[in-house]
PDB file of N, CA and C in Angstrom:
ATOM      1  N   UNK A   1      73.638  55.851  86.267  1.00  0.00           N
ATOM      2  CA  UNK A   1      72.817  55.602  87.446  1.00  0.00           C
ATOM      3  C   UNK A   1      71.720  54.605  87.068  1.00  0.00           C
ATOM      4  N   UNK A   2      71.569  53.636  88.134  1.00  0.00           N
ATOM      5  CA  UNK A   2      70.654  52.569  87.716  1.00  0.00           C
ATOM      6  C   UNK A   2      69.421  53.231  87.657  1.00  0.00           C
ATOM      7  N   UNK A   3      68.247  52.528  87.071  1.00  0.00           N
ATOM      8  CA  UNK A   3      66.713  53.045  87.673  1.00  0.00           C
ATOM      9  C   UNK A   3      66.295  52.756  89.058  1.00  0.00           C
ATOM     10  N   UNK A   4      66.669  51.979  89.859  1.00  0.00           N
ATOM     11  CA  UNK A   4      66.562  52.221  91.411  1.00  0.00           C
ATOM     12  C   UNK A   4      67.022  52.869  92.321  1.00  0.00           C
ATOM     13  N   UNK A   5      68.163  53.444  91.786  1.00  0.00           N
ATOM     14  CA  UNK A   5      68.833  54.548  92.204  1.00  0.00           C
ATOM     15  C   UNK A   5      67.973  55.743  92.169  1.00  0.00           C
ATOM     16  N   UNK A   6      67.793  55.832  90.456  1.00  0.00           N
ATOM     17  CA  UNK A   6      67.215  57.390  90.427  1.00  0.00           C
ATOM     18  C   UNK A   6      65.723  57.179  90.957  1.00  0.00           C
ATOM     19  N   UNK A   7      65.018  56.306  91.096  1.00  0.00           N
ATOM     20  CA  UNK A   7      64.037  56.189  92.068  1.00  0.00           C
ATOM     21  C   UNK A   7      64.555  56.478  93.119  1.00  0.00           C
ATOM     22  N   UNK A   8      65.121  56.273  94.256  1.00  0.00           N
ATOM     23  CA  UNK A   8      64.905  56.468  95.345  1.00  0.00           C
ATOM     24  C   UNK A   8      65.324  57.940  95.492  1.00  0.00           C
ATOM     25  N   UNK A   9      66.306  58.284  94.591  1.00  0.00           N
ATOM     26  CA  UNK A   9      66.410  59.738  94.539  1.00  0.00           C
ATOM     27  C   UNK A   9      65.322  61.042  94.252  1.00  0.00           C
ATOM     28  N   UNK A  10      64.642  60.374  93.693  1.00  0.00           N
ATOM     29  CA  UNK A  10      63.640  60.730  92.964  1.00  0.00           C
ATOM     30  C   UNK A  10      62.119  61.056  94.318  1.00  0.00           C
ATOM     31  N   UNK A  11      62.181  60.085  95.110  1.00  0.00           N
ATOM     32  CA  UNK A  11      61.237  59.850  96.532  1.00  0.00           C
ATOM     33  C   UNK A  11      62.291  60.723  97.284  1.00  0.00           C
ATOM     34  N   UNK A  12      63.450  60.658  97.610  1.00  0.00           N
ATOM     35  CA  UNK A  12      64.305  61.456  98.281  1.00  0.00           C
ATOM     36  C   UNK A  12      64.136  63.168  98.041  1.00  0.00           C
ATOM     37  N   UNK A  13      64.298  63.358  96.640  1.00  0.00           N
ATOM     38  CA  UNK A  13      63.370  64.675  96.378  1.00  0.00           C
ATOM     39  C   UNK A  13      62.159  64.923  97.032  1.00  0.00           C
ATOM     40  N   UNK A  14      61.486  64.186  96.770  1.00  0.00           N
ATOM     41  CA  UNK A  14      59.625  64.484  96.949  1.00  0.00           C
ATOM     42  C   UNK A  14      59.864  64.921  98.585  1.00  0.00           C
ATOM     43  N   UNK A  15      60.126  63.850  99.205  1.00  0.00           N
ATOM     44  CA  UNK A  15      60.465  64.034 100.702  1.00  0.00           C
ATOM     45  C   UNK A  15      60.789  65.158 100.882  1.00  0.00           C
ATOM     46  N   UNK A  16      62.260  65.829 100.534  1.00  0.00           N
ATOM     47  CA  UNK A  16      62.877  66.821 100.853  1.00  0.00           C
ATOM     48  C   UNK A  16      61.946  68.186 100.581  1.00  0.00           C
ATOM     49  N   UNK A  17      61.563  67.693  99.304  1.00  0.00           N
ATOM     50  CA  UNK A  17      60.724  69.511  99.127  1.00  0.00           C
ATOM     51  C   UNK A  17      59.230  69.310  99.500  1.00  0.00           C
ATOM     52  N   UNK A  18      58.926  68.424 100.224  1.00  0.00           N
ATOM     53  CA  UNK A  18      57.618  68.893 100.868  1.00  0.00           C
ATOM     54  C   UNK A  18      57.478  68.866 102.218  1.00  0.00           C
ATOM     55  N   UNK A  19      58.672  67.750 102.965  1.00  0.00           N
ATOM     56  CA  UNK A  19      59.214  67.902 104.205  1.00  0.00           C
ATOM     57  C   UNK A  19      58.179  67.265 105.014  1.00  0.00           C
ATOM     58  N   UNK A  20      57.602  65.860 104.271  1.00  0.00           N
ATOM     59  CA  UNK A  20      56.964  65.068 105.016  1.00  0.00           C
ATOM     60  C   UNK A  20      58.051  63.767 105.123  1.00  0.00           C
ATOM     61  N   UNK A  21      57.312  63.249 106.110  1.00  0.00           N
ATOM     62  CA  UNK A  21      57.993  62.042 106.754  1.00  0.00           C
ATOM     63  C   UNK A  21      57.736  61.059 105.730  1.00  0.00           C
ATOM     64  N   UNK A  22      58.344  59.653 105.399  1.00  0.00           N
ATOM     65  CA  UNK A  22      57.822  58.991 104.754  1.00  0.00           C
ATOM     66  C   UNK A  22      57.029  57.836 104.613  1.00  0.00           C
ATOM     67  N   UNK A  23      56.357  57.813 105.877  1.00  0.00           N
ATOM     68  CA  UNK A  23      55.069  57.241 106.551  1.00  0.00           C
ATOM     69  C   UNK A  23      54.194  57.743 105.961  1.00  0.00           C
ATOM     70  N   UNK A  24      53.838  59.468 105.884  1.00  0.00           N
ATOM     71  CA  UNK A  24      52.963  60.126 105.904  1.00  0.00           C
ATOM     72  C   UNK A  24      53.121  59.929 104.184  1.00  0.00           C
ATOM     73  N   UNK A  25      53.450  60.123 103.304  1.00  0.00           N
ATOM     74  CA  UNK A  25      53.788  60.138 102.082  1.00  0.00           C
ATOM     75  C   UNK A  25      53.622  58.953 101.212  1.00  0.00           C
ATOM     76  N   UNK A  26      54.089  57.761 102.258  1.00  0.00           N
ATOM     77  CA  UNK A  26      53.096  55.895 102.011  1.00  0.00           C
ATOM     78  C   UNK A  26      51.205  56.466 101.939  1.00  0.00           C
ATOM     79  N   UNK A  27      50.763  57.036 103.104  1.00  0.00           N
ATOM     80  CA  UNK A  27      49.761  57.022 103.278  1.00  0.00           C
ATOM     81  C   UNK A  27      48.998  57.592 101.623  1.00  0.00           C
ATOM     82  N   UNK A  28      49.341  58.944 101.537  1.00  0.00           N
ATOM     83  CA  UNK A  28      48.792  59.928 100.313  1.00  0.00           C
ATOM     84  C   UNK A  28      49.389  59.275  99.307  1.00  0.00           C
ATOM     85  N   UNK A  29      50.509  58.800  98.457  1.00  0.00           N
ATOM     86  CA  UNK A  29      51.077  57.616  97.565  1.00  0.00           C
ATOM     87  C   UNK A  29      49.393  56.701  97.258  1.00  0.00           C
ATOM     88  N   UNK A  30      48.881  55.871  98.443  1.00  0.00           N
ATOM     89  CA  UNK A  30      48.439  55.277  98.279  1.00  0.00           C
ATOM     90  C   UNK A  30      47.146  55.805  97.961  1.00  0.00           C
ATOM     91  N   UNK A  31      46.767  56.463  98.744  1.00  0.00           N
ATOM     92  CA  UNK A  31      45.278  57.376  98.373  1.00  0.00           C
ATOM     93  C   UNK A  31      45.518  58.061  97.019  1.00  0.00           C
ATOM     94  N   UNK A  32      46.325  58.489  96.456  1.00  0.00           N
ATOM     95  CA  UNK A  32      46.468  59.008  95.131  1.00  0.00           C
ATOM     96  C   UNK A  32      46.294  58.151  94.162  1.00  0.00           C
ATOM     97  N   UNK A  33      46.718  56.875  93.984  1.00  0.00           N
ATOM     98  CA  UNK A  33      46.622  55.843  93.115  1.00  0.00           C
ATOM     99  C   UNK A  33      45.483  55.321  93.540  1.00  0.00           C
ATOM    100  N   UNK A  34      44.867  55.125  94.471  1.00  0.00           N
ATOM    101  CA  UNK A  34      43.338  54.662  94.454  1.00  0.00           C
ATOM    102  C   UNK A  34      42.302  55.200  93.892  1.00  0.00           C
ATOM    103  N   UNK A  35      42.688  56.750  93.990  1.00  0.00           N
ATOM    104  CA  UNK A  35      41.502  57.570  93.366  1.00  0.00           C
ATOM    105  C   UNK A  35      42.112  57.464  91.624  1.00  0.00           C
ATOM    106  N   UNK A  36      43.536  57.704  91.479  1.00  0.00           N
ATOM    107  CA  UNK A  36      43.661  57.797  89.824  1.00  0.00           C
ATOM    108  C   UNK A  36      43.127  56.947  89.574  1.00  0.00           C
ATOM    109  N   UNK A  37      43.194  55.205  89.717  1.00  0.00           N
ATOM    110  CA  UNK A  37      43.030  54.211  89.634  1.00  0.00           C
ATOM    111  C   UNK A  37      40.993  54.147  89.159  1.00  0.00           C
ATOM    112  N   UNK A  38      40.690  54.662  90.285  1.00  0.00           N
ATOM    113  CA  UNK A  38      39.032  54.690  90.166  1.00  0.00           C
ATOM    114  C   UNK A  38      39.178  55.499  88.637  1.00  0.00           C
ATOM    115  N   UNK A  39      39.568  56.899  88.769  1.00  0.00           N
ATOM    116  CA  UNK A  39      39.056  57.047  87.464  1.00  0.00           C
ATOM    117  C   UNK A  39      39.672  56.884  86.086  1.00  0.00           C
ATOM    118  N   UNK A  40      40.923  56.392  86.079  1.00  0.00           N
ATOM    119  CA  UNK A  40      41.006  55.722  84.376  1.00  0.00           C
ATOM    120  C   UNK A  40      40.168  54.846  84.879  1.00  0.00           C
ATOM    121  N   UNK A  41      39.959  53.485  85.636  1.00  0.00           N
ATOM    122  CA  UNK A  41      39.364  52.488  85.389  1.00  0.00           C
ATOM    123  C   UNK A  41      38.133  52.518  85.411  1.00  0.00           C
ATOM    124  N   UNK A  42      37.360  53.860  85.794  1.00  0.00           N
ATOM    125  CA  UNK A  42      36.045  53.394  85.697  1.00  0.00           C
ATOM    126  C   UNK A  42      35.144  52.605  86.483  1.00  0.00           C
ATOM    127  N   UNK A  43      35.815  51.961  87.399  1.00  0.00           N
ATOM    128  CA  UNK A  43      35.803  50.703  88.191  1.00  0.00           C
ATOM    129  C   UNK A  43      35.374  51.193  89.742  1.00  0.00           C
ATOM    130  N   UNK A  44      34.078  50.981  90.280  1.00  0.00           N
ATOM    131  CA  UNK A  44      34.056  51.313  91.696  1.00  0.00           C
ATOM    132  C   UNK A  44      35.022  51.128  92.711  1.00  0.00           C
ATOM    133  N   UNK A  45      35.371  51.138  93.845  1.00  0.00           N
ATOM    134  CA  UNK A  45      35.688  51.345  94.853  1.00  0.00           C
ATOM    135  C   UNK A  45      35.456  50.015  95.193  1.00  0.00           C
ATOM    136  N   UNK A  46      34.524  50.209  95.361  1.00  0.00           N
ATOM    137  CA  UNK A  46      33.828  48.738  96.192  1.00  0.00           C
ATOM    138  C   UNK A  46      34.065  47.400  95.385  1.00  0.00           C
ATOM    139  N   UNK A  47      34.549  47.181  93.712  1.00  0.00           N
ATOM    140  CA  UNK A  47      34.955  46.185  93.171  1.00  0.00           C
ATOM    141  C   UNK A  47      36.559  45.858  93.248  1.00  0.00           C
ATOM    142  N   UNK A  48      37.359  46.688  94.378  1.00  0.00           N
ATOM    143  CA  UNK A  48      38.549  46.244  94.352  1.00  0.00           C
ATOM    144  C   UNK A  48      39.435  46.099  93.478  1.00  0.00           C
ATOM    145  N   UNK A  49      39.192  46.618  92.662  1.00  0.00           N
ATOM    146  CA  UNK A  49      40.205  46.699  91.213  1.00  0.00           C
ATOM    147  C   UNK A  49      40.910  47.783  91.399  1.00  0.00           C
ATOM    148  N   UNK A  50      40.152  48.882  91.706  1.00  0.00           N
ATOM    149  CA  UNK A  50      41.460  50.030  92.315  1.00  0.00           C
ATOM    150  C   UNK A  50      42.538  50.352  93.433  1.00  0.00           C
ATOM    151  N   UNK A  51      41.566  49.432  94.080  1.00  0.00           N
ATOM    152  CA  UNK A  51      42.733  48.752  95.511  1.00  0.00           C
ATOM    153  C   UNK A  51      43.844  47.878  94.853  1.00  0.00           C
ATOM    154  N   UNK A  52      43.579  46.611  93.659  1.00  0.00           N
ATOM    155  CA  UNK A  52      44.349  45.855  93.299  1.00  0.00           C
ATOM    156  C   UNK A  52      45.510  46.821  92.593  1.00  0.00           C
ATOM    157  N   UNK A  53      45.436  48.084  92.129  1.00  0.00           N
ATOM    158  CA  UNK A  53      46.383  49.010  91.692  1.00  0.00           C
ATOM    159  C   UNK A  53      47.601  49.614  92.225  1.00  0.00           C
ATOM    160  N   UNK A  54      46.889  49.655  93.419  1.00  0.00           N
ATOM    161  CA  UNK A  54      47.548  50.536  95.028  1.00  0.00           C
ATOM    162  C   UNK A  54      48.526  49.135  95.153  1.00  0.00           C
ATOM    163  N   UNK A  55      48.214  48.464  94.984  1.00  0.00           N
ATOM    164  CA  UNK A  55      49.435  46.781  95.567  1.00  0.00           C
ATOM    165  C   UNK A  55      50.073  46.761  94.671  1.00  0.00           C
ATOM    166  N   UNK A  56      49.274  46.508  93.555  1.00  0.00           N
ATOM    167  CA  UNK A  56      50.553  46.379  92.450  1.00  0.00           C
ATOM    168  C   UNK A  56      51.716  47.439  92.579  1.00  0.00           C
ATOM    169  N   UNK A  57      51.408  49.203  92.599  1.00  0.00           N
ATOM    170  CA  UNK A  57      51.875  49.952  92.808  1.00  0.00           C
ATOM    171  C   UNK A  57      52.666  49.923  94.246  1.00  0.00           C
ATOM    172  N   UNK A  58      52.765  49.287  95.065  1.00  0.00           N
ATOM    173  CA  UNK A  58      53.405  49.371  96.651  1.00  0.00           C
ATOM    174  C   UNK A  58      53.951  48.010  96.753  1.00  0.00           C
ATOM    175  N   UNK A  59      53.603  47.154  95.289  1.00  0.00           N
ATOM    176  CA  UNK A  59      54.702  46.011  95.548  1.00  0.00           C
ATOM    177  C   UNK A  59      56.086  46.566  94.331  1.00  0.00           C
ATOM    178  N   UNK A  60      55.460  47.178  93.354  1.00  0.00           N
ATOM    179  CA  UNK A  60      56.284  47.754  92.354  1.00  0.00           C
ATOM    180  C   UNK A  60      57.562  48.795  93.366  1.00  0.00           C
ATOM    181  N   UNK A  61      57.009  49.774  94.592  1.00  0.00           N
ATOM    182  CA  UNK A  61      57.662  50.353  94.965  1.00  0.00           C
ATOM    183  C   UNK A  61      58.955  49.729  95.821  1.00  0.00           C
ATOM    184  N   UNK A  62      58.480  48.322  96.357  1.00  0.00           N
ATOM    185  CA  UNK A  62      59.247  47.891  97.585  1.00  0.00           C
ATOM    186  C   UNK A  62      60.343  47.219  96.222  1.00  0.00           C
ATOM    187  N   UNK A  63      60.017  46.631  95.463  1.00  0.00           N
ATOM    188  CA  UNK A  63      60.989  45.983  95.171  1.00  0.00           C
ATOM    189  C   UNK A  63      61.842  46.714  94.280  1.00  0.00           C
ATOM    190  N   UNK A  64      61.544  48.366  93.552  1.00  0.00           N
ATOM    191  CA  UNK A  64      62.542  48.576  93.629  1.00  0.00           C
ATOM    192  C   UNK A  64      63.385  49.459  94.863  1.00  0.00           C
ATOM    193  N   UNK A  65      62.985  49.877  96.350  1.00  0.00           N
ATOM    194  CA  UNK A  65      63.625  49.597  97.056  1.00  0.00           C
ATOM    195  C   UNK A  65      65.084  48.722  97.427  1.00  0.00           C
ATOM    196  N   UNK A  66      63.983  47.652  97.747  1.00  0.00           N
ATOM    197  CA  UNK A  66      65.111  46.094  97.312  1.00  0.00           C
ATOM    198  C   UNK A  66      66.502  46.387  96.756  1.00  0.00           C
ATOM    199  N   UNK A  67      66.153  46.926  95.578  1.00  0.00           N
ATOM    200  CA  UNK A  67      67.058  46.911  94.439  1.00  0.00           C
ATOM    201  C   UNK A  67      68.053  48.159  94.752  1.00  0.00           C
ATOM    202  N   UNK A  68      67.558  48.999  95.234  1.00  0.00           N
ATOM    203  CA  UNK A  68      68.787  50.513  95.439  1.00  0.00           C
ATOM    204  C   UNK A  68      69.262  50.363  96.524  1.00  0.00           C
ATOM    205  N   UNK A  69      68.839  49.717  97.717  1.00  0.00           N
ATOM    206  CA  UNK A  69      69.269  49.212  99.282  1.00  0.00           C
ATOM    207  C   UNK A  69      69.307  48.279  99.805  1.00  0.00           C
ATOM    208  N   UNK A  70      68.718  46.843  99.878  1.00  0.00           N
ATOM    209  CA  UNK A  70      68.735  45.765 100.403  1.00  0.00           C
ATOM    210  C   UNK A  70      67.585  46.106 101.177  1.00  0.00           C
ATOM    211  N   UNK A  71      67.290  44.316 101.683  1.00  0.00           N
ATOM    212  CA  UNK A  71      66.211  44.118 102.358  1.00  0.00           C
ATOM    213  C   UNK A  71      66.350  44.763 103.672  1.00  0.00           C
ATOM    214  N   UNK A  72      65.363  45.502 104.137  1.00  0.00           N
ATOM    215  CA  UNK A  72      65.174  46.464 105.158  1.00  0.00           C
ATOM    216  C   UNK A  72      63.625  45.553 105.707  1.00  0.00           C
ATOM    217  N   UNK A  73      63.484  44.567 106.557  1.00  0.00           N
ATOM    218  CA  UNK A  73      61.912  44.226 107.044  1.00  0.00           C
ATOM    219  C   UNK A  73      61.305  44.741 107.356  1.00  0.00           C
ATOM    220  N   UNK A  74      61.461  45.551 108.600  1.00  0.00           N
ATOM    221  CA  UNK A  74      60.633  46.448 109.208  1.00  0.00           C
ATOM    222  C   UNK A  74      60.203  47.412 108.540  1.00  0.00           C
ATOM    223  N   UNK A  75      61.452  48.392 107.704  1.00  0.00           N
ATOM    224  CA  UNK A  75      60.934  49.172 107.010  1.00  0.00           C
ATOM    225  C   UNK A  75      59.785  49.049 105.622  1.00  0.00           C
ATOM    226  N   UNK A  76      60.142  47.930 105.189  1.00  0.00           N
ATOM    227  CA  UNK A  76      59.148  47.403 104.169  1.00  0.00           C
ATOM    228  C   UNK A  76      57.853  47.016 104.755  1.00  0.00           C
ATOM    229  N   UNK A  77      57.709  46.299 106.087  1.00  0.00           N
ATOM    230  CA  UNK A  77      56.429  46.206 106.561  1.00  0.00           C
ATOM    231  C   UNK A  77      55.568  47.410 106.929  1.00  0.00           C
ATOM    232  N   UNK A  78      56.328  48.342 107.217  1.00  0.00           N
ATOM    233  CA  UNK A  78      55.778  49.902 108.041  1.00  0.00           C
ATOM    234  C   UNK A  78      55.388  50.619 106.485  1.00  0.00           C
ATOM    235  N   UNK A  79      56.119  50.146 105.824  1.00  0.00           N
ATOM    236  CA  UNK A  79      55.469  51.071 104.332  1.00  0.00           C
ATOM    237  C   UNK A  79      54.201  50.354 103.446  1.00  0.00           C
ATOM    238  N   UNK A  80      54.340  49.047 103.923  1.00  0.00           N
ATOM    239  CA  UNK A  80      53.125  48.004 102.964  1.00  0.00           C
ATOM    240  C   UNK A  80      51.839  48.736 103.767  1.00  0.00           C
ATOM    241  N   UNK A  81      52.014  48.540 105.132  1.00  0.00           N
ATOM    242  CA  UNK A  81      50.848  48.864 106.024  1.00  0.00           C
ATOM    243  C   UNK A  81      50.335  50.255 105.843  1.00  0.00           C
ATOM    244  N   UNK A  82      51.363  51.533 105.996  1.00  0.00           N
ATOM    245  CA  UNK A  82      51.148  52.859 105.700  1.00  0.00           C
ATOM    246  C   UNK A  82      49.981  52.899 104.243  1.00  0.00           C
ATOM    247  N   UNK A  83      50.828  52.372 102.729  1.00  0.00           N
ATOM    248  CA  UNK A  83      50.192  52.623 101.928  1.00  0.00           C
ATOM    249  C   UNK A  83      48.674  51.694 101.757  1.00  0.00           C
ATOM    250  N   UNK A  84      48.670  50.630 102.342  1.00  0.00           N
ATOM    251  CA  UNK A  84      47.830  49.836 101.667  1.00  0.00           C
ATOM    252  C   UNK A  84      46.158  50.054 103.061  1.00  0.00           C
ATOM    253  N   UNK A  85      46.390  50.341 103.734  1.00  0.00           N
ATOM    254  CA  UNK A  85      45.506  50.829 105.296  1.00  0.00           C
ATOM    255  C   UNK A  85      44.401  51.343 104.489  1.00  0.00           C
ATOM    256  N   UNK A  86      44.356  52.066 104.298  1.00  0.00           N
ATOM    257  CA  UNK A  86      43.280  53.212 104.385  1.00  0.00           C
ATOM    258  C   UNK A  86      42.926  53.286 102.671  1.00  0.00           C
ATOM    259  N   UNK A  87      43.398  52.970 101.496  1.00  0.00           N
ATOM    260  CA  UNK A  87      42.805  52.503 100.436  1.00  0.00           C
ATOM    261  C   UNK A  87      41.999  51.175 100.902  1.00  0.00           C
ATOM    262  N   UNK A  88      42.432  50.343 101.556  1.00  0.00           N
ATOM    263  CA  UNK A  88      41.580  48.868 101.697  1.00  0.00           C
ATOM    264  C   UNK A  88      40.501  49.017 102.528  1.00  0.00           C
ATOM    265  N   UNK A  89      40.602  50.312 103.776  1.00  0.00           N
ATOM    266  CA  UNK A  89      39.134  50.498 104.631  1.00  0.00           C
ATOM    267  C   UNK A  89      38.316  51.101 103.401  1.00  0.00           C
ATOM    268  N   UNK A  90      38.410  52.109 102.668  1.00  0.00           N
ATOM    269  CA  UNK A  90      38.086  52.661 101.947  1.00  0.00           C
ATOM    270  C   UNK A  90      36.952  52.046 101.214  1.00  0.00           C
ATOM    271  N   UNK A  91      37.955  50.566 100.392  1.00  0.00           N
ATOM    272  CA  UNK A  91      37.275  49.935  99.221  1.00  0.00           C
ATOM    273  C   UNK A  91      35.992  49.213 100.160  1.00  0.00           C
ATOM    274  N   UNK A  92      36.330  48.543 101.190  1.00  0.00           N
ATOM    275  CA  UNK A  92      35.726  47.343 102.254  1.00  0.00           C
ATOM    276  C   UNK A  92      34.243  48.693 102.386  1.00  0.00           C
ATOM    277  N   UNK A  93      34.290  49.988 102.865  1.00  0.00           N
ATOM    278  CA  UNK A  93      33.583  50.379 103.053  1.00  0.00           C
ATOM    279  C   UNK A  93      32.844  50.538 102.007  1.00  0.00           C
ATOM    280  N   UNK A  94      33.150  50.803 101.272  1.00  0.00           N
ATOM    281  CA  UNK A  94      32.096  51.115  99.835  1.00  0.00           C
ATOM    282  C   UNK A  94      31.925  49.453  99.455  1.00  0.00           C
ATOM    283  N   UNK A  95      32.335  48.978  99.088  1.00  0.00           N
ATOM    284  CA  UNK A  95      31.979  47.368  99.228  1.00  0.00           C
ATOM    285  C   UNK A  95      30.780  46.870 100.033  1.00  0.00           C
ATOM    286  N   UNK A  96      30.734  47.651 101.226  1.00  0.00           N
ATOM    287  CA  UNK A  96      30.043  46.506 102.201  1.00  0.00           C
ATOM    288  C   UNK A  96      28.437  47.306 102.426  1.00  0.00           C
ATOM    289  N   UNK A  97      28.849  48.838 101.742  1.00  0.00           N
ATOM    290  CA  UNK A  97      27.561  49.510 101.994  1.00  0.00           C
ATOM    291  C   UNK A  97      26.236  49.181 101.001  1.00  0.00           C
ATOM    292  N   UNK A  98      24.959  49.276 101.290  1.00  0.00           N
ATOM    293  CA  UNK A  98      23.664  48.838 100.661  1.00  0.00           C
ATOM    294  C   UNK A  98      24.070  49.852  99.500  1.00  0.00           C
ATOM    295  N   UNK A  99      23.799  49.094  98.315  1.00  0.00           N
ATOM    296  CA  UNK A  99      23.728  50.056  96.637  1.00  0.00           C
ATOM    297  C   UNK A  99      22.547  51.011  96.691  1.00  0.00           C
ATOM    298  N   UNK A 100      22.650  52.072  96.252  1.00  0.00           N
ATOM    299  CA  UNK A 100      21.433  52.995  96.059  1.00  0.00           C
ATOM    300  C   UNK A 100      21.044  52.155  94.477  1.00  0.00           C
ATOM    301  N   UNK A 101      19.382  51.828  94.872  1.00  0.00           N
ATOM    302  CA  UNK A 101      18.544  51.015  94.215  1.00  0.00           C
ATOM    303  C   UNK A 101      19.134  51.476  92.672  1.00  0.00           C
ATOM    304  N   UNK A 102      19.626  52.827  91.792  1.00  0.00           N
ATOM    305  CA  UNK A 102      20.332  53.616  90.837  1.00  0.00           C
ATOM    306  C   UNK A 102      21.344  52.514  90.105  1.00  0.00           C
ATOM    307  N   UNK A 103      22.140  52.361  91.323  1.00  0.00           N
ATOM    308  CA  UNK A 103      23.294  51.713  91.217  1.00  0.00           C
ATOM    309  C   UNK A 103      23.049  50.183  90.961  1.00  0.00           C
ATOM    310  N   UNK A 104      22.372  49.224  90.924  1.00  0.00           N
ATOM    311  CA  UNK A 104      21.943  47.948  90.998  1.00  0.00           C
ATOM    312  C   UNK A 104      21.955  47.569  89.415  1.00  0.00           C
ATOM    313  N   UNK A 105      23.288  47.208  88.379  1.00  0.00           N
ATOM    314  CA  UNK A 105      22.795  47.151  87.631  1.00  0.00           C
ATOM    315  C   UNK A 105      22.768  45.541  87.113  1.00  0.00           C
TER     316      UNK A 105
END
């Protein structure tokens, strides 16, 4: 079995035994790697480096997609958007908010 195979089998599991949709599962995917992301890296929120993780990670996912099924558009657009949404309000918000004077270094 290739490794894109047992990937998608592998998401095919996750799906099955928690019995979410896989919209809903883009969404938390992505919020999970934003927060791991914050803390190995150390790296605020608001410097976009942990957002840059979540892409790398949701471009890593589509293409091996790609690779176990063929190009699917829609479905690849509905999953970029799912995962990448709400890590990027996230970062933009902490980004755009005034630093507590603490934080100013």
């Amino acid at each position: 079995m290739s490794f894109p195979k047992f990937y998608h089998s592998l998401i095919v599991w996750v799906g099955d035994g928690t019995g979410l949709p896989d919209s809903i599962l883009h969404i938390h995917a992505g919020m999970a790697v934003l927060l791991l992301a914050r803390l190995v890296s150390g790296r605020s929120l608001g410097t976009f480096i942990p957002f840059a993780f979540v892409v790398l990670a949701e471009a890593a996912n589509e293409i091996l997609d790609y690779m176990a099924y063929g190009w699917r558009p829609t479905d690849t657009y509905l999953d970029i958007a799912n995962t990448l949404f709400w890590p990027f309000v996230l970062s933009l918000a902490v980004r755009l908010r005034p630093m507590a004077r603490r934080d100013h270094r």
